[in-house]
C-alpha atoms as a PDB file:
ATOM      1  CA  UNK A   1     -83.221  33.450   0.742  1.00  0.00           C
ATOM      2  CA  UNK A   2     -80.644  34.115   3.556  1.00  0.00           C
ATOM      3  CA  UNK A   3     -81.081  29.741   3.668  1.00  0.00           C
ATOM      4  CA  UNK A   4     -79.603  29.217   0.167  1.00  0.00           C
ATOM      5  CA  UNK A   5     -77.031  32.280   0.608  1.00  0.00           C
ATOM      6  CA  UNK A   6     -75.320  31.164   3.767  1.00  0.00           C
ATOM      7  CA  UNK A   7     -74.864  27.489   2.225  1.00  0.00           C
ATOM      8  CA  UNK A   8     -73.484  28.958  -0.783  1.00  0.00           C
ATOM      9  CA  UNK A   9     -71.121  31.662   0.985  1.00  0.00           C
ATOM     10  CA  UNK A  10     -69.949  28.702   3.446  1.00  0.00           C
ATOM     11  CA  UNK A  11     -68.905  26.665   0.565  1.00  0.00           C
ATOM     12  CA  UNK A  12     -67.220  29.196  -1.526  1.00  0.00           C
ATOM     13  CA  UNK A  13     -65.238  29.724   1.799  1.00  0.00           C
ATOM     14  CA  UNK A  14     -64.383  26.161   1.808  1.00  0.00           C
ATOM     15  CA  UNK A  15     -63.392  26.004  -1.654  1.00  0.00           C
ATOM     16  CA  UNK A  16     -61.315  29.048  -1.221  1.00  0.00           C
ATOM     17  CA  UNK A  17     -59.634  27.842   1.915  1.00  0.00           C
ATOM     18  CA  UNK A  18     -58.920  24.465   0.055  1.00  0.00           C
ATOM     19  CA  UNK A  19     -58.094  26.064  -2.636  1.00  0.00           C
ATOM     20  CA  UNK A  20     -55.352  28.198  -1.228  1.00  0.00           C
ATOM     21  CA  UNK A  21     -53.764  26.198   1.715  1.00  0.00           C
ATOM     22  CA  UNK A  22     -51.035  23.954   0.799  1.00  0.00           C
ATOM     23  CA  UNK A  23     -48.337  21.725   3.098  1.00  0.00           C
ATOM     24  CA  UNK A  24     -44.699  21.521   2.169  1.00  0.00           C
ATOM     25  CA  UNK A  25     -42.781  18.775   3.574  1.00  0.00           C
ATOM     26  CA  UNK A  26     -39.843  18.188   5.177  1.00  0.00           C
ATOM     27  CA  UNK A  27     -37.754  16.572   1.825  1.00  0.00           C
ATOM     28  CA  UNK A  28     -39.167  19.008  -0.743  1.00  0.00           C
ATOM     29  CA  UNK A  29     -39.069  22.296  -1.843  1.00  0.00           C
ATOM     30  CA  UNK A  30     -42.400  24.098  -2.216  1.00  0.00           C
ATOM     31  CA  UNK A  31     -42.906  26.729  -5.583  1.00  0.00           C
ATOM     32  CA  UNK A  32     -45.613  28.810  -6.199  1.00  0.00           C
ATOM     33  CA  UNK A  33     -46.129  30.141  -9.451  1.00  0.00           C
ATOM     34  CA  UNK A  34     -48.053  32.554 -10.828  1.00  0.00           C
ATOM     35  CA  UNK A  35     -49.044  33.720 -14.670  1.00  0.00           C
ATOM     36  CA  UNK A  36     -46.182  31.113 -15.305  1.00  0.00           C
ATOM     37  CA  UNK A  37     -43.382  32.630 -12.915  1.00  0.00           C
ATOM     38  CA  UNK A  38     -42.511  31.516  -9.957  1.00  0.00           C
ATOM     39  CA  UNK A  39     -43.680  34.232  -7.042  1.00  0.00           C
ATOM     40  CA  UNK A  40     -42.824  32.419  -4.094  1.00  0.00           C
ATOM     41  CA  UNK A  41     -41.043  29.467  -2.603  1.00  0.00           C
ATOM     42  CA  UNK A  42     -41.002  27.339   0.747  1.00  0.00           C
ATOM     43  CA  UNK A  43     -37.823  25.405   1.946  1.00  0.00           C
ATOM     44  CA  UNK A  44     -39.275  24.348   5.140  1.00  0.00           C
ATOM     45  CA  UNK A  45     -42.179  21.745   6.420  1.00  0.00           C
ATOM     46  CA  UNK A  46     -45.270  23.295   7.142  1.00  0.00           C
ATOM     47  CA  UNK A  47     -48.909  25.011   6.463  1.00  0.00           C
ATOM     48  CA  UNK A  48     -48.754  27.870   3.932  1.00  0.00           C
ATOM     49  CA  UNK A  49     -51.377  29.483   2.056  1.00  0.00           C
ATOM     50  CA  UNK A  50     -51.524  30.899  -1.922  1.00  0.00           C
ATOM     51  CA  UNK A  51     -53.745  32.856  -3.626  1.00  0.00           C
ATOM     52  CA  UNK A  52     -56.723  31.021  -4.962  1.00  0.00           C
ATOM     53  CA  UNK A  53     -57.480  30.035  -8.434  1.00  0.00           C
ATOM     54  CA  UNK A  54     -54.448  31.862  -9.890  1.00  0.00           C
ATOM     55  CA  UNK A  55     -51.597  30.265  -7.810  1.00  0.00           C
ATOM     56  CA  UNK A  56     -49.886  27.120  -8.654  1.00  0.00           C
ATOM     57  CA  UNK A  57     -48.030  24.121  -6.887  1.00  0.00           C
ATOM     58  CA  UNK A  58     -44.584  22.321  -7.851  1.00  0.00           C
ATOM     59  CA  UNK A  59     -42.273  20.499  -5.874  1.00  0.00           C
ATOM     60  CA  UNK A  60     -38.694  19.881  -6.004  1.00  0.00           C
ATOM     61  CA  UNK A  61     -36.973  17.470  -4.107  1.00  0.00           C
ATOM     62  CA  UNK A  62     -34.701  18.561  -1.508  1.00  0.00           C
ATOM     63  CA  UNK A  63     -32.952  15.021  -0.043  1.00  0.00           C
ATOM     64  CA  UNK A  64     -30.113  13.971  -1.843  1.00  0.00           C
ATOM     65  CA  UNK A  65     -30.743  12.082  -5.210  1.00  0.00           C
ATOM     66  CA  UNK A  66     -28.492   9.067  -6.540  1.00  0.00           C
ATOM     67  CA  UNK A  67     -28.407   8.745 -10.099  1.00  0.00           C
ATOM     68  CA  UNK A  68     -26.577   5.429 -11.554  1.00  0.00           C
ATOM     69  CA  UNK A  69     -24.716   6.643 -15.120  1.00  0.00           C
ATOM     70  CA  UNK A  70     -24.893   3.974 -17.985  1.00  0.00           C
ATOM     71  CA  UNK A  71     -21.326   2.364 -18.344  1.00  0.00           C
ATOM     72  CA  UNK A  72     -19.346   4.382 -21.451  1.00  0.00           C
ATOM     73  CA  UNK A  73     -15.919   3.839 -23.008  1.00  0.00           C
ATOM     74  CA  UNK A  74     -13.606   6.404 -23.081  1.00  0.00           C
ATOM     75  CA  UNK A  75      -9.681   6.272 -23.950  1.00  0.00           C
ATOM     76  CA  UNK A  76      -6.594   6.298 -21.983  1.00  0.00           C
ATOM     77  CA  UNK A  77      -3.493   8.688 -22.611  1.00  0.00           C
ATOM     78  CA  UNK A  78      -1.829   6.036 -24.389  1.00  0.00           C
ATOM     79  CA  UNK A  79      -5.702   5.512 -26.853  1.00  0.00           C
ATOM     80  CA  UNK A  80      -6.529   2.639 -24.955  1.00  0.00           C
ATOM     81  CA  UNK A  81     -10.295   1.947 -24.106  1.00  0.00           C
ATOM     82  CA  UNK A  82     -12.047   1.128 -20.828  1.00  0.00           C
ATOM     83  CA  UNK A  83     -15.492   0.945 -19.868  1.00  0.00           C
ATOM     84  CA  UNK A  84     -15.871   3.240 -17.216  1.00  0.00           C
ATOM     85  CA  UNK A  85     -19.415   2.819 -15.012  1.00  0.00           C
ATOM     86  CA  UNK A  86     -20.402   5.846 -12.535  1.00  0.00           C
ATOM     87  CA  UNK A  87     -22.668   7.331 -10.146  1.00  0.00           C
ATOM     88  CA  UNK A  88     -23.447  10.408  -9.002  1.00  0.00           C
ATOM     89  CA  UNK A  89     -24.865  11.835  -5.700  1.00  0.00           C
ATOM     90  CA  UNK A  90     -26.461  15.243  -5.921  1.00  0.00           C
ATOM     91  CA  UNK A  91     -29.034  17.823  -4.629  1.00  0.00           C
ATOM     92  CA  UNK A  92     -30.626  20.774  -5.973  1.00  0.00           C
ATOM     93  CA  UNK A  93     -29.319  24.116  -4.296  1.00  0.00           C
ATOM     94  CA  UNK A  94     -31.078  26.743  -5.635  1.00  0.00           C
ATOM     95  CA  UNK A  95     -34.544  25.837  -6.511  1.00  0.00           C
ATOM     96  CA  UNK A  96     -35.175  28.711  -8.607  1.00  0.00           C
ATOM     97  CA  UNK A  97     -31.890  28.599 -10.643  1.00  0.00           C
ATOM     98  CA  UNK A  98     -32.784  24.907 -11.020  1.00  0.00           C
ATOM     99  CA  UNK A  99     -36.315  26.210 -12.422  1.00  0.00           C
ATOM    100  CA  UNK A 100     -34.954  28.582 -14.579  1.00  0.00           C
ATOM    101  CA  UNK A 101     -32.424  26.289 -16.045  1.00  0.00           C
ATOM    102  CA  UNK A 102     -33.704  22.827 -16.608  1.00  0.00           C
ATOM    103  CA  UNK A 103     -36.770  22.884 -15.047  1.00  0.00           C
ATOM    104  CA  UNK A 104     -37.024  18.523 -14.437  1.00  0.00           C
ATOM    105  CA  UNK A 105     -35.080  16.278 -12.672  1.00  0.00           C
ATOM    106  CA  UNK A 106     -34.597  14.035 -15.983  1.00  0.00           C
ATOM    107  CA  UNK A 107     -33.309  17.132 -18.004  1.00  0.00           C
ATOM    108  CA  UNK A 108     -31.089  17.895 -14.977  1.00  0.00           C
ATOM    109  CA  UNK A 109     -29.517  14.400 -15.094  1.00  0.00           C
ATOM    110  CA  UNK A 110     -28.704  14.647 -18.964  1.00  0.00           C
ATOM    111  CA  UNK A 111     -26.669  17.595 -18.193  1.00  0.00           C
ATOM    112  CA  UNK A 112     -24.971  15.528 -15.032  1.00  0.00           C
ATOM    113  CA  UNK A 113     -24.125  12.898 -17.612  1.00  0.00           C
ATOM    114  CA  UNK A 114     -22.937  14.898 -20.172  1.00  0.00           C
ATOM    115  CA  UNK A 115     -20.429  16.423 -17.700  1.00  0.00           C
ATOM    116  CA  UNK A 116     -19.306  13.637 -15.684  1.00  0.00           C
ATOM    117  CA  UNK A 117     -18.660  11.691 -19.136  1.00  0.00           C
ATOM    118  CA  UNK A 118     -16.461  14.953 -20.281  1.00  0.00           C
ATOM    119  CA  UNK A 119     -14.680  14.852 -16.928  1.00  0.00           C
ATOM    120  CA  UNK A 120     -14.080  11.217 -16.939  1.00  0.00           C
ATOM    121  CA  UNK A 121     -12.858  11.514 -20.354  1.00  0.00           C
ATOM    122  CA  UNK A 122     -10.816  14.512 -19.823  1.00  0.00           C
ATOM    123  CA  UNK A 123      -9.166  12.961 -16.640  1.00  0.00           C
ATOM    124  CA  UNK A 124      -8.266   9.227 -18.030  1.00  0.00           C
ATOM    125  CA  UNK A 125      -7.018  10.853 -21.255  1.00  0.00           C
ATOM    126  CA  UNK A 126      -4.238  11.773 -19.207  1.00  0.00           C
ATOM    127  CA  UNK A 127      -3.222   8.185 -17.854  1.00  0.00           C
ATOM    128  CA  UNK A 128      -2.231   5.699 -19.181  1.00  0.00           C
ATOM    129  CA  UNK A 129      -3.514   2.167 -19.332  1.00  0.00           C
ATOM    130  CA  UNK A 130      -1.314   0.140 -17.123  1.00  0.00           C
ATOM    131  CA  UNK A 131      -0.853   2.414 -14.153  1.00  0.00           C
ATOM    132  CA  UNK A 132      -5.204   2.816 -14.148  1.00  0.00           C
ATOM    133  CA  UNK A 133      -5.378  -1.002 -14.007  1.00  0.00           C
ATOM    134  CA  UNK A 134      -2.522  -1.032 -11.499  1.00  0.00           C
ATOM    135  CA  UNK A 135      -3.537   1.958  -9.466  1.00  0.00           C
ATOM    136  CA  UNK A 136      -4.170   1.467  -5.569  1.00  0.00           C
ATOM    137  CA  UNK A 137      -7.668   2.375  -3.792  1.00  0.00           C
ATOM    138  CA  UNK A 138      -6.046   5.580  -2.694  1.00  0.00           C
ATOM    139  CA  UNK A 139      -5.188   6.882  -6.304  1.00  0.00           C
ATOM    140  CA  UNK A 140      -8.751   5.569  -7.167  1.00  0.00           C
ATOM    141  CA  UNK A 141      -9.957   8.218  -4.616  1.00  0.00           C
ATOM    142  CA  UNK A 142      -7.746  10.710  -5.864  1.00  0.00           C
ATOM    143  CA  UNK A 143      -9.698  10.200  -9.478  1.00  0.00           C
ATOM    144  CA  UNK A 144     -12.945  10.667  -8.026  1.00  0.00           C
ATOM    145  CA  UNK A 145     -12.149  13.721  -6.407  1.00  0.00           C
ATOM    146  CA  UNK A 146     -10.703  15.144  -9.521  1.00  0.00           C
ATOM    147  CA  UNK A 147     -13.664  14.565 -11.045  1.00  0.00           C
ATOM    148  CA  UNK A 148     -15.973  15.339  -8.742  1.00  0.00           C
ATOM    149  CA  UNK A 149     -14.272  18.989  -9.196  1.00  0.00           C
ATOM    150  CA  UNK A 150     -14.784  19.233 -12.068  1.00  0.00           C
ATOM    151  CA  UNK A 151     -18.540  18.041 -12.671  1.00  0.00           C
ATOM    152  CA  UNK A 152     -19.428  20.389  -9.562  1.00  0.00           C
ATOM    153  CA  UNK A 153     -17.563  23.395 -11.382  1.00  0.00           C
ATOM    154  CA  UNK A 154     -19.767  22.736 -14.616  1.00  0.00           C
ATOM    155  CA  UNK A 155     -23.200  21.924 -13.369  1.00  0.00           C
ATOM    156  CA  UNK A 156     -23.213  24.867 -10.316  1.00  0.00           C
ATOM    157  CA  UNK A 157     -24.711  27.385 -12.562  1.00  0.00           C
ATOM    158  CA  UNK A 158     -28.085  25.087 -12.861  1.00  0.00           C
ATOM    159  CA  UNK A 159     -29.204  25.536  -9.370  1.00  0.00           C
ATOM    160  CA  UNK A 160     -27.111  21.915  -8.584  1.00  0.00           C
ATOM    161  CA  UNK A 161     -24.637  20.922  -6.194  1.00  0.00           C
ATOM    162  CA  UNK A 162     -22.407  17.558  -6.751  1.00  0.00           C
ATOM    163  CA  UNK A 163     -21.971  16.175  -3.896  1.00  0.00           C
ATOM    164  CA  UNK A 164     -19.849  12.916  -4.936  1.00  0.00           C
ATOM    165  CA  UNK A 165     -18.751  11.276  -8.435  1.00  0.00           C
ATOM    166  CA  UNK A 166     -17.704   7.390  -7.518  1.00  0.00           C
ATOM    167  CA  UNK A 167     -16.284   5.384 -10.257  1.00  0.00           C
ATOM    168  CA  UNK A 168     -18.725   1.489  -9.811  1.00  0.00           C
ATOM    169  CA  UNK A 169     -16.648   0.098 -11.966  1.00  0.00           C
ATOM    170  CA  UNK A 170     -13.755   0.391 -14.456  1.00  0.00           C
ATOM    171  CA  UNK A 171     -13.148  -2.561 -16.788  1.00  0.00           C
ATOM    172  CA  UNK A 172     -11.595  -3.183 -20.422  1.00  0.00           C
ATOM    173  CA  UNK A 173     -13.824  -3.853 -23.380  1.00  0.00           C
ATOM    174  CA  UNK A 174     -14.303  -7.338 -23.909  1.00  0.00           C
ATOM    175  CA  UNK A 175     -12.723  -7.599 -26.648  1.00  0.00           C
ATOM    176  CA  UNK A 176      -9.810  -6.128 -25.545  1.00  0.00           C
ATOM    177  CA  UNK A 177      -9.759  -8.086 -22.037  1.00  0.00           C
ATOM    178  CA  UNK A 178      -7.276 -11.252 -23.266  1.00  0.00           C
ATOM    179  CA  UNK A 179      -4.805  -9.021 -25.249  1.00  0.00           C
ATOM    180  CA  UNK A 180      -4.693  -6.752 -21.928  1.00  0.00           C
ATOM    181  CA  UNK A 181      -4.432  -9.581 -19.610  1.00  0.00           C
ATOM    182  CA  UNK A 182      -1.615 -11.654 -21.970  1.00  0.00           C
ATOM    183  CA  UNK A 183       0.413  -7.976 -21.874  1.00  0.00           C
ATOM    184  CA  UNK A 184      -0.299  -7.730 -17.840  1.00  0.00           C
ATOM    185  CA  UNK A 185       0.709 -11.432 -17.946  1.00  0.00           C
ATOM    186  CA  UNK A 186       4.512 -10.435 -19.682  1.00  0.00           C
ATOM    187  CA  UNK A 187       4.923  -7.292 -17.913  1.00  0.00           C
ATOM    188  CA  UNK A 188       4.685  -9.224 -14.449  1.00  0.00           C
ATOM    189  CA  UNK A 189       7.231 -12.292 -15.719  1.00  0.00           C
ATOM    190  CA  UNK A 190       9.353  -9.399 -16.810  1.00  0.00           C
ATOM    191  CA  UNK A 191       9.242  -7.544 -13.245  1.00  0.00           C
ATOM    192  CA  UNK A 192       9.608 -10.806 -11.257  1.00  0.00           C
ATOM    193  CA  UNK A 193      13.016 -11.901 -13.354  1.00  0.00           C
ATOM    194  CA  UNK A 194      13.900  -8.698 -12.883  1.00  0.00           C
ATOM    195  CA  UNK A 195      13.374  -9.339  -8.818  1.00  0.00           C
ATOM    196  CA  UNK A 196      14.864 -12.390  -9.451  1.00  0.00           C
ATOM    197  CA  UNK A 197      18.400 -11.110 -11.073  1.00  0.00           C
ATOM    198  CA  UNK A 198      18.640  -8.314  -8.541  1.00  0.00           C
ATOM    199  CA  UNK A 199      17.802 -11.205  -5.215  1.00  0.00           C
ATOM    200  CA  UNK A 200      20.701 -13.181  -7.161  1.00  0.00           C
ATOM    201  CA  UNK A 201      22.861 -10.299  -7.704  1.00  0.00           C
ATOM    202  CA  UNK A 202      22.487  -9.101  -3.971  1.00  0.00           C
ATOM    203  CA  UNK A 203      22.687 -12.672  -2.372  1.00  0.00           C
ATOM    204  CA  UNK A 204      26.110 -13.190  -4.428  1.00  0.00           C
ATOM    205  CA  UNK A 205      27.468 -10.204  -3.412  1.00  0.00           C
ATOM    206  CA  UNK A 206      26.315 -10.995   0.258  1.00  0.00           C
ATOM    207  CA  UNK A 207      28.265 -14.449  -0.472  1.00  0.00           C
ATOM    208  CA  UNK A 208      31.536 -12.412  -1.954  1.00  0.00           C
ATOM    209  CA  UNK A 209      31.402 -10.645   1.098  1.00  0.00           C
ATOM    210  CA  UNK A 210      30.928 -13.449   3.874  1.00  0.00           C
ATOM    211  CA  UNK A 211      33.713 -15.650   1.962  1.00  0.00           C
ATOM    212  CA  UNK A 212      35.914 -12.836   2.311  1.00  0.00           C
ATOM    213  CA  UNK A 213      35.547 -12.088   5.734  1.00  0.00           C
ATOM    214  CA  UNK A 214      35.972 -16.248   6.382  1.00  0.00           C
ATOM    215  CA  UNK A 215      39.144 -15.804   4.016  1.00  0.00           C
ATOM    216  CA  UNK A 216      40.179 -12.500   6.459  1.00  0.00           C
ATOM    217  CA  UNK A 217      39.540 -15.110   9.433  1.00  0.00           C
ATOM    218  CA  UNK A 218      41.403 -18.020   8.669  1.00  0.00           C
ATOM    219  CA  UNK A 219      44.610 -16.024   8.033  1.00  0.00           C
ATOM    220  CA  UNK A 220      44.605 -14.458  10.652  1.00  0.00           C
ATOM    221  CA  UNK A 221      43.969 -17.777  12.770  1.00  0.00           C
ATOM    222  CA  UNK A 222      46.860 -19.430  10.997  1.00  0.00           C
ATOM    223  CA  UNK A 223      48.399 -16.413  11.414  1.00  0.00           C
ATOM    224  CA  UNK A 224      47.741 -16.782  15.296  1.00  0.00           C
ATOM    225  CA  UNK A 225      48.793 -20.122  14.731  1.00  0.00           C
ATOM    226  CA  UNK A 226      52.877 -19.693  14.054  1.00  0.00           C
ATOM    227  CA  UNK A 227      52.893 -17.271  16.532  1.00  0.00           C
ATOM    228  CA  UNK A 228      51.486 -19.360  19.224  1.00  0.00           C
ATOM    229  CA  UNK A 229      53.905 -22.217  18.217  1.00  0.00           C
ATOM    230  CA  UNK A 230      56.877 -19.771  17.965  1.00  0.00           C
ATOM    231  CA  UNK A 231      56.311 -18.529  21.514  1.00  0.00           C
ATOM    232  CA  UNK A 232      55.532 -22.162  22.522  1.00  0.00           C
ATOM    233  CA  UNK A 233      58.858 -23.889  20.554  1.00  0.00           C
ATOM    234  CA  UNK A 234      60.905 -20.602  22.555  1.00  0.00           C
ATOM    235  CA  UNK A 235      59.597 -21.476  25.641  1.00  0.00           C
ATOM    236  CA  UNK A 236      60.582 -25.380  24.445  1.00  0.00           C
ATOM    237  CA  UNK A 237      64.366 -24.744  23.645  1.00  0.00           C
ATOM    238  CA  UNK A 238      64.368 -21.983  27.093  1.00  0.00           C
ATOM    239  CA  UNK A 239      63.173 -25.098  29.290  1.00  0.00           C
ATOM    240  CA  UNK A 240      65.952 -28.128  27.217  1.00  0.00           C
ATOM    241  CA  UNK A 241      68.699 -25.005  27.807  1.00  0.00           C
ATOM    242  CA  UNK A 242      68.126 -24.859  31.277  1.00  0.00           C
ATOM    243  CA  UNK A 243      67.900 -28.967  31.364  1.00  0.00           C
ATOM    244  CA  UNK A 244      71.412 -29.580  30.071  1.00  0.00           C
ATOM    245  CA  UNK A 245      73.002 -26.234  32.226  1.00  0.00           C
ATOM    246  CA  UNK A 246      74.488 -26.732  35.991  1.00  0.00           C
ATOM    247  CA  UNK A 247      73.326 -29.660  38.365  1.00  0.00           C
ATOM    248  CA  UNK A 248      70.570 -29.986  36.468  1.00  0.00           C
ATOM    249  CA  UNK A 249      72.793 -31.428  33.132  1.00  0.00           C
ATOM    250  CA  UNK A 250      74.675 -33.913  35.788  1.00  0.00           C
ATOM    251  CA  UNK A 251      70.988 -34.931  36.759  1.00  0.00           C
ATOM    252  CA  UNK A 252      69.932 -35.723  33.337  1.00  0.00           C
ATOM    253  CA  UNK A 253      72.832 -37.339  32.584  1.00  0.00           C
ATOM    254  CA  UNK A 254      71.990 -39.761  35.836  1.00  0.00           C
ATOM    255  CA  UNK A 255      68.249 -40.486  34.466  1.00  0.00           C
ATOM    256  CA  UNK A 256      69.406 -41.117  31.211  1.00  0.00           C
ATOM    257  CA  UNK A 257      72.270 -43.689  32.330  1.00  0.00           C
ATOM    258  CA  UNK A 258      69.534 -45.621  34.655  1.00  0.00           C
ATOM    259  CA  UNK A 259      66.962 -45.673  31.693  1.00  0.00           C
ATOM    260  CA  UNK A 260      69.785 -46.848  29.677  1.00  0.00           C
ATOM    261  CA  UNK A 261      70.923 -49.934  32.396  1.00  0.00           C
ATOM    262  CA  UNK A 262      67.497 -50.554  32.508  1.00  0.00           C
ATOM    263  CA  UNK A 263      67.133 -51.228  28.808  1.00  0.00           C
ATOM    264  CA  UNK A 264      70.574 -53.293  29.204  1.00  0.00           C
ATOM    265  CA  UNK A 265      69.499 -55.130  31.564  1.00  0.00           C
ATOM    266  CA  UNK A 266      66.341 -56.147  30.167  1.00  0.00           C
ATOM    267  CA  UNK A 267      66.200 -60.139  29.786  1.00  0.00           C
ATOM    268  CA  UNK A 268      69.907 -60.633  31.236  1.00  0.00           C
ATOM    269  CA  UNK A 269      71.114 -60.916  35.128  1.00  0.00           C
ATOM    270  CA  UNK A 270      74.701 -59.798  34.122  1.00  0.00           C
ATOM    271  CA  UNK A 271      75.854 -56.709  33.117  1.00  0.00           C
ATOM    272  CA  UNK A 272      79.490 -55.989  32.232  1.00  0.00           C
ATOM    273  CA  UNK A 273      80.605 -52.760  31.842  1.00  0.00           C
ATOM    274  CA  UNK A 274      84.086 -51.380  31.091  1.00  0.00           C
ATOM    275  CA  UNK A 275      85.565 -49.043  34.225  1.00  0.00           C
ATOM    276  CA  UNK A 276      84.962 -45.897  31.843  1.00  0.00           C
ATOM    277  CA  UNK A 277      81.326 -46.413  30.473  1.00  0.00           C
ATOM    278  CA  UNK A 278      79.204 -42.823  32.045  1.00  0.00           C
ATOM    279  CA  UNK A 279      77.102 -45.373  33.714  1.00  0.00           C
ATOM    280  CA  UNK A 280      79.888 -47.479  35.937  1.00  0.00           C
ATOM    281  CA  UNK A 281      80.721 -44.304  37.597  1.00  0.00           C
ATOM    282  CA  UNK A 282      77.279 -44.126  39.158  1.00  0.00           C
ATOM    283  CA  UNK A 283      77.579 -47.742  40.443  1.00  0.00           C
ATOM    284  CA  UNK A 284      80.667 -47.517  42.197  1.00  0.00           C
ATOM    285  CA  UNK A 285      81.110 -45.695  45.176  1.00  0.00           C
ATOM    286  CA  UNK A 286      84.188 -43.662  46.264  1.00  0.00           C
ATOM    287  CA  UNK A 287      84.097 -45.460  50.189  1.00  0.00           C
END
């Protein structure tokens, strides 16, 4: 008897043991439930044990999950379409909230959806076309934040936590793309004439301004001018003034009468002169 009762007891004991211990690993969250609530659960790795037969085992995970949105259209401030594409990049917080309220990771991610597509809505609906088409990487991080906000403050209550909202990729509606791109297309001739008018505008006035200062220059070079050759016609009449004054005049006078016999005298070996010409005086002596 005791040969068939130890057997037996030894496997019960198995089965129990089997039956009761359970690991929890390091990326999940461990739940225990009993009589359909959960009793117990286990946010760390390890060996745990539950009561047999009337304990149950879920899991949750606990790494971060990435869940890629289907692309939906939504309209600008100005009721303009555009195909917005996102993804999201969340974890579950509270395991038992997340229990209580959705219960599975595909009911959780209709609930993301629905609020990242009213967020998304609610934030383009207050730009307009043009400046989300023109807007830098920087702004484009400023809309992701905004609604990142506001998809965390709407799904907290479920146990969740957002941890980013990226727009993938923001396009027109193809039907839509070649009216867009023909407006884009006017709106950037119109800005570059208007670059153009103001580089004109600016590089005549720059011209105006550098014709007047040459104008400015000039005149007062010419300016310069007559008063360099009044000072230098003064100094002129100050130096024939003191030529024809004193010794100096009777000097002259003796130069000019030699030039003058010389030009006489040019071609001819006689040279008559009457006894009062200026220049006989110099030729004959008083001895």
């Amino acid at each position: 008897m005791k040969k068939i009762v130890i057997p037996i007891v030894v496997f019960f004991t198995l089965v129990v043991i089997l039956t009761s211990a359970y690991i929890v690993k390091e990326d999940e969250y461990a739940c225990i439930k009993r009589f359909g609530k959960v009793v117990d659960i286990k946010d760390s790795a390890g060996l745990y044990f539950k009561v047999p037969f009337l304990d149950s085992k879920f899991e949750f995970p606990k790494k971060k999950i990435l869940y890629d949105l289907q692309a939906s259209n939504v309209l600008t401030e100005d009721k303009k379409a555009m195909v917005v594409d996102n993804y999201v990049v969340w974890e579950i917080s509270d395991p038992l909230e997340f229990y209580k309220s959705v219960g599975l990771i595909s009911e959780a991610e209709k609930r993301i959806d629905a609020a990242v597509y009213n967020a998304v809505k609610n934030t383009m609906g207050t730009l307009k076309q043009t400046n989300i088409i023109n807007e830098k990487l920087s702004q484009r991080g400023e809309l992701n934040e905004a609604v990142t906000e506001e998809v965390a403050n709407q799904i907290k209550h479920y146990g969740i936590n957002i941890i980013d909202v990226k727009i993938k990729k923001l396009d027109l509606p193809v039907e839509n793309e070649e009216s867009v791109y023909k407006r884009m297309v006017s709106e950037r001739e119109k800005i570059a004439e208007q670059y153009i008018a103001e580089g004109e505008y600016e590089a005549q006035k720059i011209k105006n301004d550098v014709d007047k200062e040459v104008a400015i220059l000039i005149s007062q070079a010419k300016a310069k001018e007559q008063e360099l050759l009044g000072e230098g016609e003064a100094e002129y009449m100050k130096i024939i003034a003191d030529a024809y004054s004193g010794d100096k005049m009777e000097f002259y006078e003796f130069i000019r009468s030699l030039e003058a016999m010389k030009t006489s005298l040019k071609g001819e070996k006689t040279l008559v002169l009457p006894i009062d010409s200026p220049i006989t005086k110099y030729l004959i002596s008083d001895k």
